[in-house]
N, C-alpha and C. Protein backbone atom coordinates (compact mmCIF):
# COMPACT_ATOMS: atom_id res chain seq x y z
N UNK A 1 0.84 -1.18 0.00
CA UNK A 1 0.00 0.00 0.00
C UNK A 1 0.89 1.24 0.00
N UNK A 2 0.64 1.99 -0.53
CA UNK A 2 1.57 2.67 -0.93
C UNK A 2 0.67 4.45 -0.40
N UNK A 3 1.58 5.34 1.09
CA UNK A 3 1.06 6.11 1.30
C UNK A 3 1.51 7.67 1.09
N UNK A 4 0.62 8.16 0.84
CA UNK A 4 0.67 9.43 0.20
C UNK A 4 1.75 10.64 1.25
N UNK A 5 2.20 11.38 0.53
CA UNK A 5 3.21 12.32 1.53
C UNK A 5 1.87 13.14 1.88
N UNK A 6 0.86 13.56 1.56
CA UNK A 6 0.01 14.64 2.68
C UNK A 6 -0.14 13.85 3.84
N UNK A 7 -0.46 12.32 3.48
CA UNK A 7 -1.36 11.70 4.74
C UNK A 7 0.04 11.41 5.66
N UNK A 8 0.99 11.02 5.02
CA UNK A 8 2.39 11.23 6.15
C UNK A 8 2.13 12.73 6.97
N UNK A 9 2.42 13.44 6.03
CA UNK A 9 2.48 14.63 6.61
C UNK A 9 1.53 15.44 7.85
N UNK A 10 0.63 14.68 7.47
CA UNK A 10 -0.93 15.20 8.29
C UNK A 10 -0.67 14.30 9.60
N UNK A 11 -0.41 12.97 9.52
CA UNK A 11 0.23 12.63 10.80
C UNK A 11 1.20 12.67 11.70
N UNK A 12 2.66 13.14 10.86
CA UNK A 12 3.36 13.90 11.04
C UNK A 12 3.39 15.22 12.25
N UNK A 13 2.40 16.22 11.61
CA UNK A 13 1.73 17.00 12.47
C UNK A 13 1.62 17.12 13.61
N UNK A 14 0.39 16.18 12.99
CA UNK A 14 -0.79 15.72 14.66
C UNK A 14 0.16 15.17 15.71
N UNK A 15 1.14 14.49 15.55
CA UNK A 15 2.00 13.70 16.21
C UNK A 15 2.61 14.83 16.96
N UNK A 16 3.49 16.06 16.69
CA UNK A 16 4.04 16.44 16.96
C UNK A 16 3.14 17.75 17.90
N UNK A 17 1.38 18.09 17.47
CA UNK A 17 0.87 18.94 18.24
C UNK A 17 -0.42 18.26 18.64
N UNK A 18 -0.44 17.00 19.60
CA UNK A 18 -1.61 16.07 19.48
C UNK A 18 -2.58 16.92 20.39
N UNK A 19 -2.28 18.17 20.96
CA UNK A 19 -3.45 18.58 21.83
C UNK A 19 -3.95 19.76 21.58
N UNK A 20 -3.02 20.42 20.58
CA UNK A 20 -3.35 21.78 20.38
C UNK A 20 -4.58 22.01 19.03
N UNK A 21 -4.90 22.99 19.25
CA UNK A 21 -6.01 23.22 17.82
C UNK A 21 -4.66 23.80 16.51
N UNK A 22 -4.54 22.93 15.34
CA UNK A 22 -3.61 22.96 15.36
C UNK A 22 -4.07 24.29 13.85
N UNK A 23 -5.49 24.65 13.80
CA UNK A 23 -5.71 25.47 12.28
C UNK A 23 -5.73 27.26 13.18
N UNK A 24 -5.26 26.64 14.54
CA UNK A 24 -4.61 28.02 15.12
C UNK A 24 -3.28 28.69 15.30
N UNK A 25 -2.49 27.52 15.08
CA UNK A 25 -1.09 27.13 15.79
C UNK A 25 0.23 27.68 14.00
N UNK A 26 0.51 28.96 14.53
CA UNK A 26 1.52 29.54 13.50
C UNK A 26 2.70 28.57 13.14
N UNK A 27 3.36 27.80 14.16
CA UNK A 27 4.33 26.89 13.61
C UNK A 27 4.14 25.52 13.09
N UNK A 28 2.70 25.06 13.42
CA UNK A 28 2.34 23.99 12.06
C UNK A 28 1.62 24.40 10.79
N UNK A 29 1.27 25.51 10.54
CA UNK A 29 0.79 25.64 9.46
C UNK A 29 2.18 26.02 8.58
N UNK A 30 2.97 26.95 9.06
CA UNK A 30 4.16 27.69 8.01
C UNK A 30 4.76 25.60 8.24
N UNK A 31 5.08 24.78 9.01
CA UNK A 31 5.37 23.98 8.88
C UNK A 31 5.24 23.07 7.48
N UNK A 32 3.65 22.67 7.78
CA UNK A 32 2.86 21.92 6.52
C UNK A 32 3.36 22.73 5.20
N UNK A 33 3.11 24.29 5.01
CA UNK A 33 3.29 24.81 4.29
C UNK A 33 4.41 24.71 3.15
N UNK A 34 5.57 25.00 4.40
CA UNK A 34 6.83 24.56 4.20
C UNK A 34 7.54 23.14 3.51
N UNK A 35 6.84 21.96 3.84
CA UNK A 35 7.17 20.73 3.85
C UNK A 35 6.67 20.07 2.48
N UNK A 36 5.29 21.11 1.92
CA UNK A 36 4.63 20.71 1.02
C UNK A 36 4.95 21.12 -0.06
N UNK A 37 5.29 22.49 -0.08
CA UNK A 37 5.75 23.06 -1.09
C UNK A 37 6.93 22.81 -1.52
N UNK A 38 8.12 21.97 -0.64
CA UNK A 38 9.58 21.30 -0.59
C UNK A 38 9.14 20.24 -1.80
N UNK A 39 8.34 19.74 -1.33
CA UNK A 39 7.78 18.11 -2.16
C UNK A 39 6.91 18.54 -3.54
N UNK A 40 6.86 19.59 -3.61
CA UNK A 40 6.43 20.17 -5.20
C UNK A 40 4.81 20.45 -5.43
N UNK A 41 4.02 20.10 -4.34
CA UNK A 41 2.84 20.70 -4.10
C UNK A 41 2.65 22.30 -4.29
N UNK A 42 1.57 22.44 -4.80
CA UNK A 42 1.04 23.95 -5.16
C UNK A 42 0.56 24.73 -3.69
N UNK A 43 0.87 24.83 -3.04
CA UNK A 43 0.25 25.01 -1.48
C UNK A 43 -0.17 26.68 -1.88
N UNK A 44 -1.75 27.08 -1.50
CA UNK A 44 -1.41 28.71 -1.97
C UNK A 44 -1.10 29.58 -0.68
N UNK A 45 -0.68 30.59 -0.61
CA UNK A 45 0.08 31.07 0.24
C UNK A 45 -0.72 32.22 1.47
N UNK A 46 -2.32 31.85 0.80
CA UNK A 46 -3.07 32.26 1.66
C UNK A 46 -3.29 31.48 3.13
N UNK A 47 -3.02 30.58 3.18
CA UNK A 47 -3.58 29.45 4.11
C UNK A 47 -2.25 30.98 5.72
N UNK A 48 -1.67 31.69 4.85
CA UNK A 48 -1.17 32.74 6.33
C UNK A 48 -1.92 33.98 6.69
N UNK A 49 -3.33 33.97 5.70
CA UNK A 49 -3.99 35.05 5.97
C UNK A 49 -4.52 35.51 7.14
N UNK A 50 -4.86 34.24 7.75
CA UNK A 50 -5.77 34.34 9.29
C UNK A 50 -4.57 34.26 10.30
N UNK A 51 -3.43 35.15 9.59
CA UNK A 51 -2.58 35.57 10.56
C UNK A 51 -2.15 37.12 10.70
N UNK A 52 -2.95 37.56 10.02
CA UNK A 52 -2.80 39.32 9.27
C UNK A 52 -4.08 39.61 10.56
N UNK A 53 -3.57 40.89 10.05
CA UNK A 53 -4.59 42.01 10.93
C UNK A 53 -6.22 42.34 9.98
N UNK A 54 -7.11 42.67 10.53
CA UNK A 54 -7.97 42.72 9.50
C UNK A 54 -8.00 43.95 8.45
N UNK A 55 -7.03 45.38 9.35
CA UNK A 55 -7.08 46.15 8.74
C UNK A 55 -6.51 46.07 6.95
N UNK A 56 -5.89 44.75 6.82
CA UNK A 56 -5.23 44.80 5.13
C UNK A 56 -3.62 43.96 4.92
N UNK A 57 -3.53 44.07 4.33
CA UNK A 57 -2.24 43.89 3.76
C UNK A 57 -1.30 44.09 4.22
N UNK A 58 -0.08 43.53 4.90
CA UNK A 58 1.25 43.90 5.45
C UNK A 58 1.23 44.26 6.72
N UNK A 59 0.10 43.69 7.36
CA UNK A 59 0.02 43.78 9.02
C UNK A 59 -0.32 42.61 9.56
N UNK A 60 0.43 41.87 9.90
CA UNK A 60 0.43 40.52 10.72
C UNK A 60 0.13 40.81 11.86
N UNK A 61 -0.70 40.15 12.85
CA UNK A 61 -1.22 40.17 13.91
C UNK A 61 0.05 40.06 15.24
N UNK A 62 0.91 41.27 15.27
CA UNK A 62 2.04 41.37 16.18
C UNK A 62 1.36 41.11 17.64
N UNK A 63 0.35 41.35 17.88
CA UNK A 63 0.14 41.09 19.47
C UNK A 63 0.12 39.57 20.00
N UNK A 64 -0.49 38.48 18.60
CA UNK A 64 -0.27 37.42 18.70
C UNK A 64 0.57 36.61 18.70
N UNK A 65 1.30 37.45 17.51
CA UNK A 65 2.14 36.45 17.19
C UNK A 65 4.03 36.50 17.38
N UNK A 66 3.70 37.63 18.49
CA UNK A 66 5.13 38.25 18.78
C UNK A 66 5.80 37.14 19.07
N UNK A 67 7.00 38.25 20.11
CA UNK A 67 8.35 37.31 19.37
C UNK A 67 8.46 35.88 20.68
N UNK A 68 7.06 36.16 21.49
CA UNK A 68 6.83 34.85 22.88
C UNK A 68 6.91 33.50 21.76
N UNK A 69 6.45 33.40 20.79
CA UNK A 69 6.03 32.36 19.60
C UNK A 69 7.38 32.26 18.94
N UNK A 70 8.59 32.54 19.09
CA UNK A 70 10.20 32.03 18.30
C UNK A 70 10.08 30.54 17.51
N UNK A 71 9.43 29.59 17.54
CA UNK A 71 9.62 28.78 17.26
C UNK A 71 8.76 28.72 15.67
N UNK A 72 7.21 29.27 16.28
CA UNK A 72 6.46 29.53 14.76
C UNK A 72 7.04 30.96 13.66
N UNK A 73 7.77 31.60 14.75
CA UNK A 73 8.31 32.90 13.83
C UNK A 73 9.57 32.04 12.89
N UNK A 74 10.53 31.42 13.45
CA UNK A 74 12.08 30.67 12.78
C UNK A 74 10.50 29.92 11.76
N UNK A 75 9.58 29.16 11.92
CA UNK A 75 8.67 28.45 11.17
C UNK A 75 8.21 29.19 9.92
N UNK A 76 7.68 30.29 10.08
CA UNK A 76 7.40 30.88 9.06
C UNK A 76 8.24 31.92 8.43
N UNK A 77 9.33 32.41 9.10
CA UNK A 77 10.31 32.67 8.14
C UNK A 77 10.83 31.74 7.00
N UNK A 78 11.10 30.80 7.61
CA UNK A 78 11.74 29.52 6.56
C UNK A 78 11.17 29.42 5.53
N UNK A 79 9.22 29.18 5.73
CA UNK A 79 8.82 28.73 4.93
C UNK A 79 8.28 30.07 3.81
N UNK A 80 8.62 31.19 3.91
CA UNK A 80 8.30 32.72 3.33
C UNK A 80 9.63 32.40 2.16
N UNK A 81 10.36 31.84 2.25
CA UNK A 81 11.69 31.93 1.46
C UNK A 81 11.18 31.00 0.18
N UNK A 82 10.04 29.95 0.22
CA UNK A 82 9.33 29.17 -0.92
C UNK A 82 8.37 29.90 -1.49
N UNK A 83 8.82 31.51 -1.38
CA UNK A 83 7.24 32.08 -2.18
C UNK A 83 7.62 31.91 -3.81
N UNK A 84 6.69 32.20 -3.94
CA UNK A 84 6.37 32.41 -5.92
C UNK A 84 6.42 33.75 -6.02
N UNK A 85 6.75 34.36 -7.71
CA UNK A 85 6.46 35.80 -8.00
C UNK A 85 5.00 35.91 -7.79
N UNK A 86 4.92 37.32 -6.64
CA UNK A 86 3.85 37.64 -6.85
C UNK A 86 2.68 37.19 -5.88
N UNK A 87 3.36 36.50 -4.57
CA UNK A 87 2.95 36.80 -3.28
C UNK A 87 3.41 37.35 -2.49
N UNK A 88 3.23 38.39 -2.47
CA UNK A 88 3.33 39.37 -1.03
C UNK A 88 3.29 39.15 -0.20
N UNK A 89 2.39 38.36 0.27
CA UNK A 89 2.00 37.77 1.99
C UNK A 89 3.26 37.48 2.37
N UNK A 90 4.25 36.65 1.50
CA UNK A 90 4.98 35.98 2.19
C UNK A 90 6.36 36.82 2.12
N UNK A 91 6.39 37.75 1.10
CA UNK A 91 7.46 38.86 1.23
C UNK A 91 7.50 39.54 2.76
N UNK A 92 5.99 39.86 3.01
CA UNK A 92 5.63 40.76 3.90
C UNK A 92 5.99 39.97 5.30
N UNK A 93 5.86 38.35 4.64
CA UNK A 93 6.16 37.63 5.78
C UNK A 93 7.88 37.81 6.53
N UNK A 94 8.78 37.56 5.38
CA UNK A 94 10.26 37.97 5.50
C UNK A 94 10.26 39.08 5.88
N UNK A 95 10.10 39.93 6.03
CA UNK A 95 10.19 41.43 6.80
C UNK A 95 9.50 41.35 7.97
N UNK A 96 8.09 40.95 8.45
CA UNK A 96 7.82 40.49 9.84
C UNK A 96 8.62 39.77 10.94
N UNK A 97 9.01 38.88 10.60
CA UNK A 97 9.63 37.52 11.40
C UNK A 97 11.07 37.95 11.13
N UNK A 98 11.44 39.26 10.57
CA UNK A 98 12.88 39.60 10.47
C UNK A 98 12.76 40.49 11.79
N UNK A 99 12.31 41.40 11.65
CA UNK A 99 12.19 42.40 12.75
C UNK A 99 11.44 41.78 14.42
N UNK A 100 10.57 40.72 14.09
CA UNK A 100 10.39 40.37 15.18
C UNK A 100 11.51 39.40 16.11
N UNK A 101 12.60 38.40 15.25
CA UNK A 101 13.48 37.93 15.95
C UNK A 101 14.31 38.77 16.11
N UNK A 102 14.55 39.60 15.01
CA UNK A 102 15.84 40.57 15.82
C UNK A 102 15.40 41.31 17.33
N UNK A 103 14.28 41.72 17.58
CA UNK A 103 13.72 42.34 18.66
C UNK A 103 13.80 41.66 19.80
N UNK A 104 13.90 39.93 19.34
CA UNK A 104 13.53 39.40 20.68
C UNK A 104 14.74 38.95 20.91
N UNK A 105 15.56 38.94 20.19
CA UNK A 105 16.89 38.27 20.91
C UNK A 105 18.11 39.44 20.49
């Protein structure tokens, strides 16, 4: 039987955040993100939207996701470096998670 890298991956996950809600959790999503798009999946780069502010574009939710979260910030930096021409989110992402680790350490 031969199993698919999402369904690895999806257990993968769970394994690693078995208690947390994990479609809240900043360092498994840039994770999945990350891991999927490595393996040549189209992942779109919205799945970091419900991490923005509502006011728009280029405001990530700093009260949440400050620099107490280092582990999902190193997470979604990494995975901001697999953007395509022509997402911003994740440009905007490299300039967030730049200024927020430099701040915290």
């Amino acid at each position: 039987m031969k199993v698919s890298p999402m369904s690895y991956l999806d257990r993968s996950v769970y394994h690693h955040h078995p208690n947390n809600n994990i479609d809240e959790d900043l360092f498994t999503t840039a994770l999945r993100f990350r891991l999927l798009r490595l393996h040549g999946y189209n992942v779109p780069s919205d799945v970091f939207k419900r991490f923005q502010n509502e006011e728009g574009e280029g405001t990530f939710k700093e009260e949440e996701l400050g620099s107490d979260d280092a582990e999902g910030m190193m997470s979604l930096y990494d995975a901001a470096y697999l953007h395509m021409h022509g997402e911003t989110i994740l440009d905007e992402a490299v300039e967030f998670t730049k200024a927020q680790l430099t701040n915290c350490c």
